[in-house]
PDB file of N, CA and C in Angstrom:
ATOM      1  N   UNK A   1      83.802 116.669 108.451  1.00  0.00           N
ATOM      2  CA  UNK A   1      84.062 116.151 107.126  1.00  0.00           C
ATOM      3  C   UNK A   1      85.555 116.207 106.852  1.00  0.00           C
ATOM      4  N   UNK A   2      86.396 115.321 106.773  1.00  0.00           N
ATOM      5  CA  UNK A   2      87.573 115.111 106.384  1.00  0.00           C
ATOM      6  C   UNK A   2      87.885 115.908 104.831  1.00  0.00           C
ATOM      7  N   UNK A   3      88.736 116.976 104.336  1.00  0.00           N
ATOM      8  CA  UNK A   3      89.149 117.424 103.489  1.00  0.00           C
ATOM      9  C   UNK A   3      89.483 115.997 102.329  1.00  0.00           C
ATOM     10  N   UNK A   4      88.793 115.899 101.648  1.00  0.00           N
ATOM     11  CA  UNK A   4      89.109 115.038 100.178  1.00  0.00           C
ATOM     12  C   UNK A   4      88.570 115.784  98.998  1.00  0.00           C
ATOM     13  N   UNK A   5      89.217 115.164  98.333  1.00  0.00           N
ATOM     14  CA  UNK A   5      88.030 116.083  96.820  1.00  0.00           C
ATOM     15  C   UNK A   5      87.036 115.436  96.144  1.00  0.00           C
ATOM     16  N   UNK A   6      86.241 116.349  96.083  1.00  0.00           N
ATOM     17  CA  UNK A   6      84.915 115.875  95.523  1.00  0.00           C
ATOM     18  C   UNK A   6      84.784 115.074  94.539  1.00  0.00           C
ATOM     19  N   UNK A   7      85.437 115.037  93.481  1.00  0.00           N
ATOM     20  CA  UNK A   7      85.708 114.286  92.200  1.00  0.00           C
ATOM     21  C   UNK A   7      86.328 112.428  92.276  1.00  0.00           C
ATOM     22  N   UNK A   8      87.456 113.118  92.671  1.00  0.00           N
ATOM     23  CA  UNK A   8      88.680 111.476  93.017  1.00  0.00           C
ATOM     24  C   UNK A   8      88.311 110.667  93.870  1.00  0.00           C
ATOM     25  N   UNK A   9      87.860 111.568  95.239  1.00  0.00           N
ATOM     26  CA  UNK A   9      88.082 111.097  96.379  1.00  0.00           C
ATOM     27  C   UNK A   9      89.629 111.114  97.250  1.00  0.00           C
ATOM     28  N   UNK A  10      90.832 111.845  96.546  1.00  0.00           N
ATOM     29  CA  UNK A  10      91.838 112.075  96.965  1.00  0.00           C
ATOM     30  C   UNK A  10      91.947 112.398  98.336  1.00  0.00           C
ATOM     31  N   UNK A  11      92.335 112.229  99.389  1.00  0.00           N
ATOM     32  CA  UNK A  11      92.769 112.688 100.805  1.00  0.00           C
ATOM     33  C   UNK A  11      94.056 112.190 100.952  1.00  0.00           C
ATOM     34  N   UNK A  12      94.512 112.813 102.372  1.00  0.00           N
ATOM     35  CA  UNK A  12      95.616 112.673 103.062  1.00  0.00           C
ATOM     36  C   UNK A  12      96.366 111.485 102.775  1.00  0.00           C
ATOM     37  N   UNK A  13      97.812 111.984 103.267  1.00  0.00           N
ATOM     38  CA  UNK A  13      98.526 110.319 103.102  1.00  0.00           C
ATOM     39  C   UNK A  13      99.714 110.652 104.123  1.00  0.00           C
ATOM     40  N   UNK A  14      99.985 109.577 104.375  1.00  0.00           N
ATOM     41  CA  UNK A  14     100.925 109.498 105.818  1.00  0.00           C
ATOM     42  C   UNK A  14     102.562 109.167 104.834  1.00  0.00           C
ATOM     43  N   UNK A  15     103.333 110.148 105.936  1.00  0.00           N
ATOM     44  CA  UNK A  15     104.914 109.574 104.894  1.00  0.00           C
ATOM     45  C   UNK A  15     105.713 109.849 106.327  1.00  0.00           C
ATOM     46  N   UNK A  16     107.056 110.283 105.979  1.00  0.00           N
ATOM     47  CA  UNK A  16     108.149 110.828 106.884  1.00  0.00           C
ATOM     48  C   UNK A  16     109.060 111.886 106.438  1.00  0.00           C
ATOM     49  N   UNK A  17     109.935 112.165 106.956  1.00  0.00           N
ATOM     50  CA  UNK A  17     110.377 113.243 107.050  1.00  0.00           C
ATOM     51  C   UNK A  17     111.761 112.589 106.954  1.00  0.00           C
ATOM     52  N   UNK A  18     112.732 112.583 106.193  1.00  0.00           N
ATOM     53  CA  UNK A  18     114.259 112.099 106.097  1.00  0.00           C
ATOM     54  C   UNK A  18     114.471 112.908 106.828  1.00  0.00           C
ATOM     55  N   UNK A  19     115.758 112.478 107.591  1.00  0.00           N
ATOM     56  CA  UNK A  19     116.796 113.152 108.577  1.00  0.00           C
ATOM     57  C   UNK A  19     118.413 113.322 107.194  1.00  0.00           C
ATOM     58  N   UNK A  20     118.721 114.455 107.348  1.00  0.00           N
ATOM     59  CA  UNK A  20     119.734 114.109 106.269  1.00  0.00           C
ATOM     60  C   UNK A  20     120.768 114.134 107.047  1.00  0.00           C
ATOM     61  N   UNK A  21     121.127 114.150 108.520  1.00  0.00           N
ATOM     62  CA  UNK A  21     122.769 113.963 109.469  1.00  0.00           C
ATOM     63  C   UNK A  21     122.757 113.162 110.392  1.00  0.00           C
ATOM     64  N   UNK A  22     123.552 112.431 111.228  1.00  0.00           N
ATOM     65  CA  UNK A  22     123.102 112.019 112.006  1.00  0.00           C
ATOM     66  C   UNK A  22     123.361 110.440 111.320  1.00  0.00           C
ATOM     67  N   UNK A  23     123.730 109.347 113.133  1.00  0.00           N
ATOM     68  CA  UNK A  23     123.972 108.701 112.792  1.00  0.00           C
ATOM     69  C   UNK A  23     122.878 107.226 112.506  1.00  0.00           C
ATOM     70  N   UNK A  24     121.740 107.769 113.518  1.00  0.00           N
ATOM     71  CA  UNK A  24     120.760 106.895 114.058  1.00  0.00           C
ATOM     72  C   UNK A  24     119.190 107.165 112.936  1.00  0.00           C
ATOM     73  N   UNK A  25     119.282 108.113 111.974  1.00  0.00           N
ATOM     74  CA  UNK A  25     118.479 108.302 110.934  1.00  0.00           C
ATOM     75  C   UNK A  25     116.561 108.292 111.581  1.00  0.00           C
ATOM     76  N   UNK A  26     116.469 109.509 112.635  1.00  0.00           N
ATOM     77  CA  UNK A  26     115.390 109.490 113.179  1.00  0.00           C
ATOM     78  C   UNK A  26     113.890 109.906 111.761  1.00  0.00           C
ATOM     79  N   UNK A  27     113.208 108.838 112.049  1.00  0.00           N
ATOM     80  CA  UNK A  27     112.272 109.654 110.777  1.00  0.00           C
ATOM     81  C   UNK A  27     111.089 110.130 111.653  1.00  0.00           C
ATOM     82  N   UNK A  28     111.063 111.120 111.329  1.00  0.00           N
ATOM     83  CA  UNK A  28     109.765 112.088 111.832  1.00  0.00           C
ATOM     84  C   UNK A  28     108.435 111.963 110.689  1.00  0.00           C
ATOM     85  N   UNK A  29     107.276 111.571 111.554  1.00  0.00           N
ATOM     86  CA  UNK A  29     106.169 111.749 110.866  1.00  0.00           C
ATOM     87  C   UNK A  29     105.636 112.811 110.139  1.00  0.00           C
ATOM     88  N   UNK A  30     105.137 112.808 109.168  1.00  0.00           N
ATOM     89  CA  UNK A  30     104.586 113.972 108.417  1.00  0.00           C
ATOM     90  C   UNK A  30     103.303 113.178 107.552  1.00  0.00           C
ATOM     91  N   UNK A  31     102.540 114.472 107.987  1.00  0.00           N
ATOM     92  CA  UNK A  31     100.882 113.942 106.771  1.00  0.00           C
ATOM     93  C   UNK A  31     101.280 115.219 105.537  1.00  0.00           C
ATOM     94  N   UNK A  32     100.863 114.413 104.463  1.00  0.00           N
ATOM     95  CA  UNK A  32     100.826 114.730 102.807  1.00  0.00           C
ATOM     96  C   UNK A  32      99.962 115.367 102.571  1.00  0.00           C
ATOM     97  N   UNK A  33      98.762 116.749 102.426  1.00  0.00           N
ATOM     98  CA  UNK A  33      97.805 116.881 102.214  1.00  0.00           C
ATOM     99  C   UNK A  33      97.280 117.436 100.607  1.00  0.00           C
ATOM    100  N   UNK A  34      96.547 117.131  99.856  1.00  0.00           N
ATOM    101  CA  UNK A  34      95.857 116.897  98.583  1.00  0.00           C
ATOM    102  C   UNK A  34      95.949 118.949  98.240  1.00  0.00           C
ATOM    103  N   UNK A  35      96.646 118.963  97.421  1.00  0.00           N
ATOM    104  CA  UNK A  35      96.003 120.393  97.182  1.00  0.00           C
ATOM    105  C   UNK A  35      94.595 120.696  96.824  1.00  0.00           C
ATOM    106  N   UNK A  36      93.892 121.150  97.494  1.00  0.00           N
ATOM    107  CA  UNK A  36      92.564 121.692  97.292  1.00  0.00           C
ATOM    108  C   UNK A  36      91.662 122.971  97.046  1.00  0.00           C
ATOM    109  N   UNK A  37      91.252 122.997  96.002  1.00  0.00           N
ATOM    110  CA  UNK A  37      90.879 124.100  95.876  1.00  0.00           C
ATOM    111  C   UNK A  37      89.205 124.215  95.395  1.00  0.00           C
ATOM    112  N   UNK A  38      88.656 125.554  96.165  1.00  0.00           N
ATOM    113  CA  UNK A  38      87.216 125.586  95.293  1.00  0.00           C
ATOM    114  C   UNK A  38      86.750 125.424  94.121  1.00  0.00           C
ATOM    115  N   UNK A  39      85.758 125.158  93.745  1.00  0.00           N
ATOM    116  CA  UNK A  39      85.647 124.919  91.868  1.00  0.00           C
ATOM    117  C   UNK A  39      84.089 125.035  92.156  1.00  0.00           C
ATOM    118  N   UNK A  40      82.956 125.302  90.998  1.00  0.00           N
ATOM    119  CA  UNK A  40      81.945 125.764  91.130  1.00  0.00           C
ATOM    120  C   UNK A  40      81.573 124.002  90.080  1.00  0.00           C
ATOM    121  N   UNK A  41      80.694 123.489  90.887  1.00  0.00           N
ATOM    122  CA  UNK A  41      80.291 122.076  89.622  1.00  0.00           C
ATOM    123  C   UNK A  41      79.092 121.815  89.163  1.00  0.00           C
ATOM    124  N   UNK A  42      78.380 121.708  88.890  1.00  0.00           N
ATOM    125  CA  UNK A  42      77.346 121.532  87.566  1.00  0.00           C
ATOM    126  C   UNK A  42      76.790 120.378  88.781  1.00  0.00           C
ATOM    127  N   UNK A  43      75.678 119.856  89.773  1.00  0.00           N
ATOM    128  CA  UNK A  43      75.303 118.775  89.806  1.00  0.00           C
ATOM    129  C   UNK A  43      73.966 118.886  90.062  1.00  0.00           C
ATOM    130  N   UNK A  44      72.977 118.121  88.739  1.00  0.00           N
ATOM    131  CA  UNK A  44      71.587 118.322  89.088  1.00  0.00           C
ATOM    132  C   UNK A  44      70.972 119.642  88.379  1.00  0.00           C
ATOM    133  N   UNK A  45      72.176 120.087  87.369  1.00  0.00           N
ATOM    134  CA  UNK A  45      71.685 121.246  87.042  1.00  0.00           C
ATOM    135  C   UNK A  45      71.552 122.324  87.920  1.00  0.00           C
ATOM    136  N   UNK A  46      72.790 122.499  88.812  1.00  0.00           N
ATOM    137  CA  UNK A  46      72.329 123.143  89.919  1.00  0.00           C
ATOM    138  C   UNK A  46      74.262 123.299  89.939  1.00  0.00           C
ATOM    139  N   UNK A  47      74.983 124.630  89.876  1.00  0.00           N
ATOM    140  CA  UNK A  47      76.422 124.903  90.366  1.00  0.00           C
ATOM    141  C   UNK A  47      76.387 124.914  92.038  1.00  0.00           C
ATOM    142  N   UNK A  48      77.355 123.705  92.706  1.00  0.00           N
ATOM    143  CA  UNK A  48      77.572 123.667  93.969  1.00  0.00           C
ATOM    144  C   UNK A  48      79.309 123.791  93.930  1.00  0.00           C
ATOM    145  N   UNK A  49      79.560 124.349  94.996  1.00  0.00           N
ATOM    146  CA  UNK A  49      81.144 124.765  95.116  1.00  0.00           C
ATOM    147  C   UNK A  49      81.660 123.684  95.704  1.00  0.00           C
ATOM    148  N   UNK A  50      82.234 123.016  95.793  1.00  0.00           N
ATOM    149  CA  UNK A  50      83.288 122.143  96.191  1.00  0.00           C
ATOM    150  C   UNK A  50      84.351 121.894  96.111  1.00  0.00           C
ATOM    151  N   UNK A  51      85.044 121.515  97.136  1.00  0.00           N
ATOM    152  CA  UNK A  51      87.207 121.268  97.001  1.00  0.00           C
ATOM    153  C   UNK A  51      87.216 120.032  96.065  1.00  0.00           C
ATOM    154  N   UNK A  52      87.546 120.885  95.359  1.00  0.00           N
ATOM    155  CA  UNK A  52      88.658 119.843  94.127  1.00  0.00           C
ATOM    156  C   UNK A  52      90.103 119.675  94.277  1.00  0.00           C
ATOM    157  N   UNK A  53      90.384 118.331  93.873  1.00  0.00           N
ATOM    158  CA  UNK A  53      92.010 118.714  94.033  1.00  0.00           C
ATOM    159  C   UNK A  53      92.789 118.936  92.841  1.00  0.00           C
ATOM    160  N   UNK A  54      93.504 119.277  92.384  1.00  0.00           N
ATOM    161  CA  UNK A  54      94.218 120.100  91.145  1.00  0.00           C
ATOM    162  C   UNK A  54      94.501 119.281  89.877  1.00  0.00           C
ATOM    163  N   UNK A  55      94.262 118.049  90.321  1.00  0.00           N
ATOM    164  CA  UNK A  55      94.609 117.242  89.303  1.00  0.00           C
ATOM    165  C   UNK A  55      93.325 117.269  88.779  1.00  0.00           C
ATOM    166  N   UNK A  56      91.923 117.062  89.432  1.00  0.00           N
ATOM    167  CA  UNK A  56      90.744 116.610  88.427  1.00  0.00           C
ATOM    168  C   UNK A  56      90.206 118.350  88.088  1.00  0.00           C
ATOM    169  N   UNK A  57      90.897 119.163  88.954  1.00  0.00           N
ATOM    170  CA  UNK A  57      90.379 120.653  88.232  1.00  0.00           C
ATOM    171  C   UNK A  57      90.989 120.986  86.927  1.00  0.00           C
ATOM    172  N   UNK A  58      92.026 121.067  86.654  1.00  0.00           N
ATOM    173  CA  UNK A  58      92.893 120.778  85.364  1.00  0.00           C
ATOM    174  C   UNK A  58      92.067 120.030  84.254  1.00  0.00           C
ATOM    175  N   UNK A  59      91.839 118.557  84.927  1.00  0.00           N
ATOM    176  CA  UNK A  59      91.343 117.900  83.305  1.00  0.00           C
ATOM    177  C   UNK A  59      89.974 118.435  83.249  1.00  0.00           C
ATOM    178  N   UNK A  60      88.911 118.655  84.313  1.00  0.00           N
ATOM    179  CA  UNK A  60      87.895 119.336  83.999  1.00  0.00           C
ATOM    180  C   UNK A  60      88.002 120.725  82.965  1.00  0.00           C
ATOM    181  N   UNK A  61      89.457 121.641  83.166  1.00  0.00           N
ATOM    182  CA  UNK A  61      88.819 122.790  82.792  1.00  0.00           C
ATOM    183  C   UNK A  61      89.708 122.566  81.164  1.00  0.00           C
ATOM    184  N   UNK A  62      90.709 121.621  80.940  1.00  0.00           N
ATOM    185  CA  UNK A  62      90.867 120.596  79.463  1.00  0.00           C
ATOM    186  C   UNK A  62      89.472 120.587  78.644  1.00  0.00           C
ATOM    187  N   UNK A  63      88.689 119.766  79.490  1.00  0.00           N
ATOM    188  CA  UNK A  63      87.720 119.116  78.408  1.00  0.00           C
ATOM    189  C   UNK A  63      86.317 119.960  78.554  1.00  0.00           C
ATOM    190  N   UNK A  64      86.258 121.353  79.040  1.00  0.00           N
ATOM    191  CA  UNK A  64      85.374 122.363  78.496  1.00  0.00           C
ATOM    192  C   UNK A  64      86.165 122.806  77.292  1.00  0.00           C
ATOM    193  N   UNK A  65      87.363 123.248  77.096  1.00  0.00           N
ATOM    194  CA  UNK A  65      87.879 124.001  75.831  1.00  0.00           C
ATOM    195  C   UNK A  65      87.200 123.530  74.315  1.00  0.00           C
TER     196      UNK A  65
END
């Protein structure tokens, strides 16, 4: 199972890596990964744990207050 979050669907994203010297400006690959974290969720009337990523854990724990 590929790390995404349960909510968004957020996963990985592909970028690079700036070179800051140098005359030929080599860009090195780098993957982006979703901060993820456990969260306990309500589905079915039933709490299942799943990776959330921080953005939809936030507005979830907003709109219990």
């Amino acid at each position: 199972m590929a790390r995404s979050c349960a909510i968004c669907g957020k996963v990985s994203m592909g970028g690079f890596n700036p070179q800051s010297s140098g005359m030929n400006r080599v860009r090195a690959h780098r993957r982006m990964q979703p901060n993820l974290q456990p969260l306990a969720i309500t589905q079915k009337g039933a709490p299942v744990k799943s990776l959330v990523c921080t953005r939809c854990r936030r507005t979830m724990l907003k709109s219990t207050k």
